[in-house]
N, C-alpha and C. Protein backbone atom coordinates (compact mmCIF):
# COMPACT_ATOMS: atom_id res chain seq x y z
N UNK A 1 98.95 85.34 108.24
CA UNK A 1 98.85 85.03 106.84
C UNK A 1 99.92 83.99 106.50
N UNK A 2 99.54 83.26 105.96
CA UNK A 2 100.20 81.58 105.66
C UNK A 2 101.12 81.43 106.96
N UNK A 3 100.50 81.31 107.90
CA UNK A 3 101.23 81.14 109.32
C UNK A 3 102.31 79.40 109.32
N UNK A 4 102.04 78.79 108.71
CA UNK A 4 102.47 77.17 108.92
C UNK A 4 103.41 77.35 107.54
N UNK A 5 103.78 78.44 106.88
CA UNK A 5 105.03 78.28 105.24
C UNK A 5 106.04 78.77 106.48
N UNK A 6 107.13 78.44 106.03
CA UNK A 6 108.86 79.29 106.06
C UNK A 6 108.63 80.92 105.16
N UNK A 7 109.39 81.63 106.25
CA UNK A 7 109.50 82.88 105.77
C UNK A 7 109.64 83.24 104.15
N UNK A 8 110.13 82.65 103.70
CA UNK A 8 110.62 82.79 102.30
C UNK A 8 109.50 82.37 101.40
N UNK A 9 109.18 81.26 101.96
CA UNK A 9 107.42 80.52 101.02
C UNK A 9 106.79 81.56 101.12
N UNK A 10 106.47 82.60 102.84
CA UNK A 10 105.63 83.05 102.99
C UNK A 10 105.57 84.35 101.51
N UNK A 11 107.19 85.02 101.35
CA UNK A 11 107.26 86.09 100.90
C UNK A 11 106.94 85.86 99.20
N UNK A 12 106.77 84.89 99.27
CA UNK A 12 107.27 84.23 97.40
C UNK A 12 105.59 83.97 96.65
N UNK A 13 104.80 83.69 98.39
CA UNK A 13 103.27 83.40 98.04
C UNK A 13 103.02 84.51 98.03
N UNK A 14 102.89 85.38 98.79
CA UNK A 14 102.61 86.65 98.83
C UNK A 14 102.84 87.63 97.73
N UNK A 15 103.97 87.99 97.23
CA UNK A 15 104.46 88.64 95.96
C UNK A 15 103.90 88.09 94.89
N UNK A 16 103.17 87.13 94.68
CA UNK A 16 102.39 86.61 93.93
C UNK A 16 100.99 86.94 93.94
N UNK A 17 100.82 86.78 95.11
CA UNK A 17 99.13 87.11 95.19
C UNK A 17 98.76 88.40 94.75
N UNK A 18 100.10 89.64 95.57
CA UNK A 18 100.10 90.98 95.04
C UNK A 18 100.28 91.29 93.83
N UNK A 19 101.04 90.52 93.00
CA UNK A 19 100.99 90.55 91.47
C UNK A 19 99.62 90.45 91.38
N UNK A 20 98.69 89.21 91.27
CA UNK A 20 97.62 89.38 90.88
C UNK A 20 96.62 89.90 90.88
N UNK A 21 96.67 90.37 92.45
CA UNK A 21 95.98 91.40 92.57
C UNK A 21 96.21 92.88 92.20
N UNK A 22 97.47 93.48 91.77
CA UNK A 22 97.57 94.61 90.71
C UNK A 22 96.89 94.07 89.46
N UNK A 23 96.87 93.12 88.86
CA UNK A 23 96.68 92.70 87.46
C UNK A 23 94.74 93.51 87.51
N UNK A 24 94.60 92.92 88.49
CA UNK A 24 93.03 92.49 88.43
C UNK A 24 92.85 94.30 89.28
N UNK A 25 93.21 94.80 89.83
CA UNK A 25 93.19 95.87 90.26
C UNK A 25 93.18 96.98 88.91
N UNK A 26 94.08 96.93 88.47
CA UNK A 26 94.59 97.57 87.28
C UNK A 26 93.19 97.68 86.01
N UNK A 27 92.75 95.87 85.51
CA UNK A 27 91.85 96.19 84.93
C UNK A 27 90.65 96.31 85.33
N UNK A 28 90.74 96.56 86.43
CA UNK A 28 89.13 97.09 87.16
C UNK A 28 89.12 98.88 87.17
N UNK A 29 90.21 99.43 87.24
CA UNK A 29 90.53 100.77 87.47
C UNK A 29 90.34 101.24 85.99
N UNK A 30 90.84 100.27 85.08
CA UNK A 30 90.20 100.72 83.26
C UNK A 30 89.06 100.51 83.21
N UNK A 31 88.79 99.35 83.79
CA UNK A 31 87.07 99.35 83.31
C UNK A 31 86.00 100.46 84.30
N UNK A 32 86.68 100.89 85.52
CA UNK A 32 85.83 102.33 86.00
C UNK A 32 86.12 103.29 85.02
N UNK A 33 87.13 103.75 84.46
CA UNK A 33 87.50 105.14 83.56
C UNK A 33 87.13 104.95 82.36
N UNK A 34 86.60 103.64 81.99
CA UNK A 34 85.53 103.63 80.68
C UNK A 34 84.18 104.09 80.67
N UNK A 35 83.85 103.14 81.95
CA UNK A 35 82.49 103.23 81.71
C UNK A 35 82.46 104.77 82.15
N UNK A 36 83.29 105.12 83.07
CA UNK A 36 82.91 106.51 83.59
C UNK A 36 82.51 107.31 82.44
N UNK A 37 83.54 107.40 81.37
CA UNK A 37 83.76 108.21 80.11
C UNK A 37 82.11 107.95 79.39
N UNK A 38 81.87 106.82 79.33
CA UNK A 38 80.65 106.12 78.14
C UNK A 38 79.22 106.99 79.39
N UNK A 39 79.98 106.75 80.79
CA UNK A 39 78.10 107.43 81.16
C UNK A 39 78.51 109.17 80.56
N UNK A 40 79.27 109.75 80.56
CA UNK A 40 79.43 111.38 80.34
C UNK A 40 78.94 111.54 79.06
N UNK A 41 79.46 110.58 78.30
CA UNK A 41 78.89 111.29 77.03
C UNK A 41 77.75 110.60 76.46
N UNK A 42 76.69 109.33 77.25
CA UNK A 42 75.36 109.17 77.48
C UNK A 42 74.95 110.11 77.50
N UNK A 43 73.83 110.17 76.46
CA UNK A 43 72.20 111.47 76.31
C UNK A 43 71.50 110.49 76.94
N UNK A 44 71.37 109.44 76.83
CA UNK A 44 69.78 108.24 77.44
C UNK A 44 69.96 108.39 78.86
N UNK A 45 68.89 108.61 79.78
CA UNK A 45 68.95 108.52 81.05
C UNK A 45 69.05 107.31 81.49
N UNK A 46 68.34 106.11 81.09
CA UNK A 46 68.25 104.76 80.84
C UNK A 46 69.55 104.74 80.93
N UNK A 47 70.41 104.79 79.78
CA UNK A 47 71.83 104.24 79.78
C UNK A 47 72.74 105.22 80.68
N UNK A 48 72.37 105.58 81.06
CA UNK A 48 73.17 106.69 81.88
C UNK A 48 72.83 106.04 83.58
N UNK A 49 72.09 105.82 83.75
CA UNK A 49 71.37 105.12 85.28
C UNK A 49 72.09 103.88 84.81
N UNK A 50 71.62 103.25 84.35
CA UNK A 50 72.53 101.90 83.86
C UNK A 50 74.32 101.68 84.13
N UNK A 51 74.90 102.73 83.41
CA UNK A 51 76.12 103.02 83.73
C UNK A 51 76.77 103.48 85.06
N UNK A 52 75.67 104.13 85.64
CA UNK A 52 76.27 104.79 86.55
C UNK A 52 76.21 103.38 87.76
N UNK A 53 74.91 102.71 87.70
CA UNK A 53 75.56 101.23 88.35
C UNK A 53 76.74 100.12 88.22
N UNK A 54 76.92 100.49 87.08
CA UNK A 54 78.01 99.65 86.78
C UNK A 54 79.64 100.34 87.04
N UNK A 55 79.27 101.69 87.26
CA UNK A 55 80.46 102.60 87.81
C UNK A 55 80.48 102.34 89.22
N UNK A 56 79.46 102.48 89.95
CA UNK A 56 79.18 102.06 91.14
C UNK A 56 79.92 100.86 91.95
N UNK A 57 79.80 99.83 90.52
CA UNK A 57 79.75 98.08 91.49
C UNK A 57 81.69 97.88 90.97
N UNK A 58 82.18 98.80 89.86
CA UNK A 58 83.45 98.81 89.55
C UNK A 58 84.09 99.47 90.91
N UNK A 59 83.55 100.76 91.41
CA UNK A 59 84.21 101.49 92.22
C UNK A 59 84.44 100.41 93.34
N UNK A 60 83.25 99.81 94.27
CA UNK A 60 83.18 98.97 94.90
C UNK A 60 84.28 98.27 95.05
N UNK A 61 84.33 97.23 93.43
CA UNK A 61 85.28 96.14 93.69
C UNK A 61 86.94 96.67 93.84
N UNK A 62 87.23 98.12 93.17
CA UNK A 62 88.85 98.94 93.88
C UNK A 62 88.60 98.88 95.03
N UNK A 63 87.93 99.43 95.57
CA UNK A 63 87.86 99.61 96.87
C UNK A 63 88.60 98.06 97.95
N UNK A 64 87.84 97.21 97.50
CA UNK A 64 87.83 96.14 98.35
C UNK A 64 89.15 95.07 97.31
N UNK A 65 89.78 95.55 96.20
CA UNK A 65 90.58 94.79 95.96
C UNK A 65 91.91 95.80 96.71
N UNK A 66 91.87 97.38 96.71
CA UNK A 66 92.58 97.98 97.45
C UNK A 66 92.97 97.52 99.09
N UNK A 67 91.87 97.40 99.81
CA UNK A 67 91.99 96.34 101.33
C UNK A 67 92.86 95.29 100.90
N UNK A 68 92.48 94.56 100.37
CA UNK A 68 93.38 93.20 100.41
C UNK A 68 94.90 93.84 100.05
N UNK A 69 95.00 94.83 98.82
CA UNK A 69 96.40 94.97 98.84
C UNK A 69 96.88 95.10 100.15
N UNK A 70 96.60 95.96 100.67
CA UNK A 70 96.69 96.40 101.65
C UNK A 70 97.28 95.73 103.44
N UNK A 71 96.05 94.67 102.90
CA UNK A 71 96.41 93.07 103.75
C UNK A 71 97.73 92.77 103.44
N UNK A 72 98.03 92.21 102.27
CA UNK A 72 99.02 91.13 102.07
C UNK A 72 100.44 92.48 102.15
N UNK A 73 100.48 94.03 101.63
CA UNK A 73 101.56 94.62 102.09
C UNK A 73 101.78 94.35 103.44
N UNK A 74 100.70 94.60 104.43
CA UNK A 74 101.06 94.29 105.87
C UNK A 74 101.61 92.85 106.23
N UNK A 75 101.32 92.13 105.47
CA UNK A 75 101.64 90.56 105.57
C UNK A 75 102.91 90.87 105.13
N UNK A 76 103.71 91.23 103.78
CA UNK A 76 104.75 91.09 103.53
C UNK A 76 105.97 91.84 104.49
N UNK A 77 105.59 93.31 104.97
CA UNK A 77 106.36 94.17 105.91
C UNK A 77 106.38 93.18 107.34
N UNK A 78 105.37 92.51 107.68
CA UNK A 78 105.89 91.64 109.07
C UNK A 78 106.68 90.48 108.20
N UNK A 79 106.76 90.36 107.49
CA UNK A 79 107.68 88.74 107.20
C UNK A 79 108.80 89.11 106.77
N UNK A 80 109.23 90.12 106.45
CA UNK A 80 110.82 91.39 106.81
C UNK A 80 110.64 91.55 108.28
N UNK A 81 109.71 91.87 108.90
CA UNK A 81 110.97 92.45 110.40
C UNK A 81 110.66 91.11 110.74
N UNK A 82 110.23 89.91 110.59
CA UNK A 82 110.85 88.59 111.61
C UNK A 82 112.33 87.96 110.95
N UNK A 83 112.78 88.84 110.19
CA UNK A 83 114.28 88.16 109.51
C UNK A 83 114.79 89.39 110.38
N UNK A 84 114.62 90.50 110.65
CA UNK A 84 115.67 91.53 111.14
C UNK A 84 115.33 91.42 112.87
């Protein structure tokens, strides 16, 4: 991960990216515990099937914005042990 920056670029790009990706993590994790809430107290099956896809494609995108955190922590923990 940014193999061709200096250690320090590497850590400075990185802590950034992870910022943004909490940001965008964060309001994806509100927008699952909304809609979750709006399908529970749905009577329409319609809107309730409806919701529950859109709970679905929210869960999804944690999921896969969770991996990447995930990535770039591992990226940041190797760009500490090549200074130690």
């Amino acid at each position: 991960m940014y193999v061709h920056l200096e250690i320090e670029e590497k850590r400075e790009k990185i802590n950034l990216m992870m910022a943004e990706l909490k940001k965008t993590l964060d309001l994806t994790t509100t927008e699952h515990m909304e809609l979750t809430k709006k399908m529970n107290l749905e009577e329409s099956e319609v809107e309730k099937a409806k919701l529950a896809f859109l709970v679905g494609q929210a869960d999804a995108k944690v999921h896969a914005l969770s991996v990447l955190m995930l990535h770039y922590c591992s990226g940041l923990q190797y760009s500490h042990e090549k200074i130690l």
